[in-house]
Protein backbone atom coordinates (compact mmCIF):
# COMPACT_ATOMS: atom_id res chain seq x y z
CA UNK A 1 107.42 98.84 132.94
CA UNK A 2 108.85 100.00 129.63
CA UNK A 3 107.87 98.07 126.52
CA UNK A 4 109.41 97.72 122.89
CA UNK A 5 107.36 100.00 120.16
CA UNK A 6 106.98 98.26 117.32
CA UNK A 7 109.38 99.75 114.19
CA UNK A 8 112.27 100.89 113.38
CA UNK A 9 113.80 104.37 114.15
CA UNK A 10 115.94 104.78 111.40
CA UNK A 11 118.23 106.95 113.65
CA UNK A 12 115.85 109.93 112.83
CA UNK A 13 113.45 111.87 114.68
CA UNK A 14 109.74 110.83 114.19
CA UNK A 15 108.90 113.90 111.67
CA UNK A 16 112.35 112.99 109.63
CA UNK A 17 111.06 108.83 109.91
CA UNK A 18 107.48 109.99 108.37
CA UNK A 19 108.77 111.92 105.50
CA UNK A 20 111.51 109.48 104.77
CA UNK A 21 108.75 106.80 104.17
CA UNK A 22 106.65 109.15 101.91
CA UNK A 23 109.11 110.29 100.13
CA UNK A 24 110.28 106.35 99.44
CA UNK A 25 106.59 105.00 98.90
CA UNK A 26 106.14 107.75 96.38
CA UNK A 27 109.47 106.65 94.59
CA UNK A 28 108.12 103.19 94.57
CA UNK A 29 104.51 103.83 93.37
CA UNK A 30 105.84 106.10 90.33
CA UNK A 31 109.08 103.52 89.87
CA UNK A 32 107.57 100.18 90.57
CA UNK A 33 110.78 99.42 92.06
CA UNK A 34 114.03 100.54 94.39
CA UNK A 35 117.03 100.18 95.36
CA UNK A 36 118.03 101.26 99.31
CA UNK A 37 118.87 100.06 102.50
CA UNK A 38 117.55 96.42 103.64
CA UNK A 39 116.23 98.14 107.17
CA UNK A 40 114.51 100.85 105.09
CA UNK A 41 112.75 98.61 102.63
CA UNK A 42 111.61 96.38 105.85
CA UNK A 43 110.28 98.53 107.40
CA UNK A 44 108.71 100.59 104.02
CA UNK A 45 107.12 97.06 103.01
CA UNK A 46 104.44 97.29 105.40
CA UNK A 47 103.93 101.35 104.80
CA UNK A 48 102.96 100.68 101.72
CA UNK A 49 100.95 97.68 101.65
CA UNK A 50 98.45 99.66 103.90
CA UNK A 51 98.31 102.18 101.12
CA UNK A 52 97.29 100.00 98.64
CA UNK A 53 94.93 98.51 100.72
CA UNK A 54 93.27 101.61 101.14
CA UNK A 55 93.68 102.36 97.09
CA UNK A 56 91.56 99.11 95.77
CA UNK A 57 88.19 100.73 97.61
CA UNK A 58 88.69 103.95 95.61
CA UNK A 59 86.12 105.94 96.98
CA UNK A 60 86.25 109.59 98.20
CA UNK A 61 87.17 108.87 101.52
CA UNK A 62 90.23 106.59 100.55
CA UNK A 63 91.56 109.23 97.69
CA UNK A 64 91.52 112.56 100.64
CA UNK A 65 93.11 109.96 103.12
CA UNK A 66 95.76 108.79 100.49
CA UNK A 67 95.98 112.70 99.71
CA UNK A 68 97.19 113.41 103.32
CA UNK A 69 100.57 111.35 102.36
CA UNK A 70 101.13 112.11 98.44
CA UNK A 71 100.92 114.29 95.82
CA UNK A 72 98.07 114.46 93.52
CA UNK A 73 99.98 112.65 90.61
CA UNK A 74 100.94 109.79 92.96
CA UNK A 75 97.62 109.03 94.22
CA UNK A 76 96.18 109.35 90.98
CA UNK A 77 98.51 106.59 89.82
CA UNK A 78 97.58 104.83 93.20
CA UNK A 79 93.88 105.12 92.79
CA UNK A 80 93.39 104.64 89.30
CA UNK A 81 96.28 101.91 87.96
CA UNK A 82 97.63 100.35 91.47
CA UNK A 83 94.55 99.56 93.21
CA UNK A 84 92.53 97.79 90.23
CA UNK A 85 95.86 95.96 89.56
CA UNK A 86 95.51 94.15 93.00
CA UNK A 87 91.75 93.95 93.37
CA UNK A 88 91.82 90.18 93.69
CA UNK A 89 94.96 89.65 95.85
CA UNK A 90 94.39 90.17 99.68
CA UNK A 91 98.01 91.26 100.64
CA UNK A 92 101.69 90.83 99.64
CA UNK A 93 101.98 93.71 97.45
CA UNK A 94 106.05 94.04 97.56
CA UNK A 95 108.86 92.12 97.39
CA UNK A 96 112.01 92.67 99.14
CA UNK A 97 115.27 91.49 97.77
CA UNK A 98 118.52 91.30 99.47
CA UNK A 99 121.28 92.33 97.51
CA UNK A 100 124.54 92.40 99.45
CA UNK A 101 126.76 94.61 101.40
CA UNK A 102 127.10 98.15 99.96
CA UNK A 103 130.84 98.84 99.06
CA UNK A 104 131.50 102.34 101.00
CA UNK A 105 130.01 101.80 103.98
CA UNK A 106 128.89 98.07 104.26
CA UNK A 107 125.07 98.90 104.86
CA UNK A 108 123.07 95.60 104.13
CA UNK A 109 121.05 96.70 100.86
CA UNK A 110 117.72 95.59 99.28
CA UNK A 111 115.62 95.90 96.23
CA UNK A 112 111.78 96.31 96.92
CA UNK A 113 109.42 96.21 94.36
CA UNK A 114 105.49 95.95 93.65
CA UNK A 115 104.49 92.25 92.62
């Protein structure tokens, strides 16, 4: 039997999904905050919380794995201002605000932004 994988598809193709999300994690880390699509930012929320997770050990092993996704300036910020910023807090890293209907082609839209 055929059971639901958890996620949203995004109507891409899983390559075009994956660089979608690192390309709008790395717009939030450098930004602090964006402005897209409330499916997108759902579904970015948890993306990125693992990510910072990973960024408050700060070891070797956490910077190459945090490598594999971003560009040396992003983890940088990640490792070195991000992850000491949430040492003490044990999850809920972003914030996801609903905005409205967009006016060309009615997509639901959201603001998410670090804490």
């Amino acid at each position: 039997m055929k059971k639901l994988q958890k996620g949203r598809k995004l109507h891409r193709e899983s390559g075009q999904r994956k660089a979608l999300l690192k390309t709008l994690a790395t717009s939030l880390i450098l930004k602090g905050k964006i402005s897209t699509t409330e499916a997108k930012a759902k579904e970015l929320a948890p993306f990125i919380e693992k990510k910072i997770t990973r960024s408050k050990v700060g070891n070797l092993a956490a910077t190459r794995h945090l490598a594999q996704y971003f560009s040396a300036k992003t983890v940088k910020k990640l490792i070195e201002e991000i992850g000491p910023k949430y040492k003490e807090r044990k999850g809920g890293y972003t914030r996801v605000i609903k905005l409205g209907r967009r006016k060309s082609d009615s997509s639901e839209m959201a603001i998410i932004e670090l804490v």
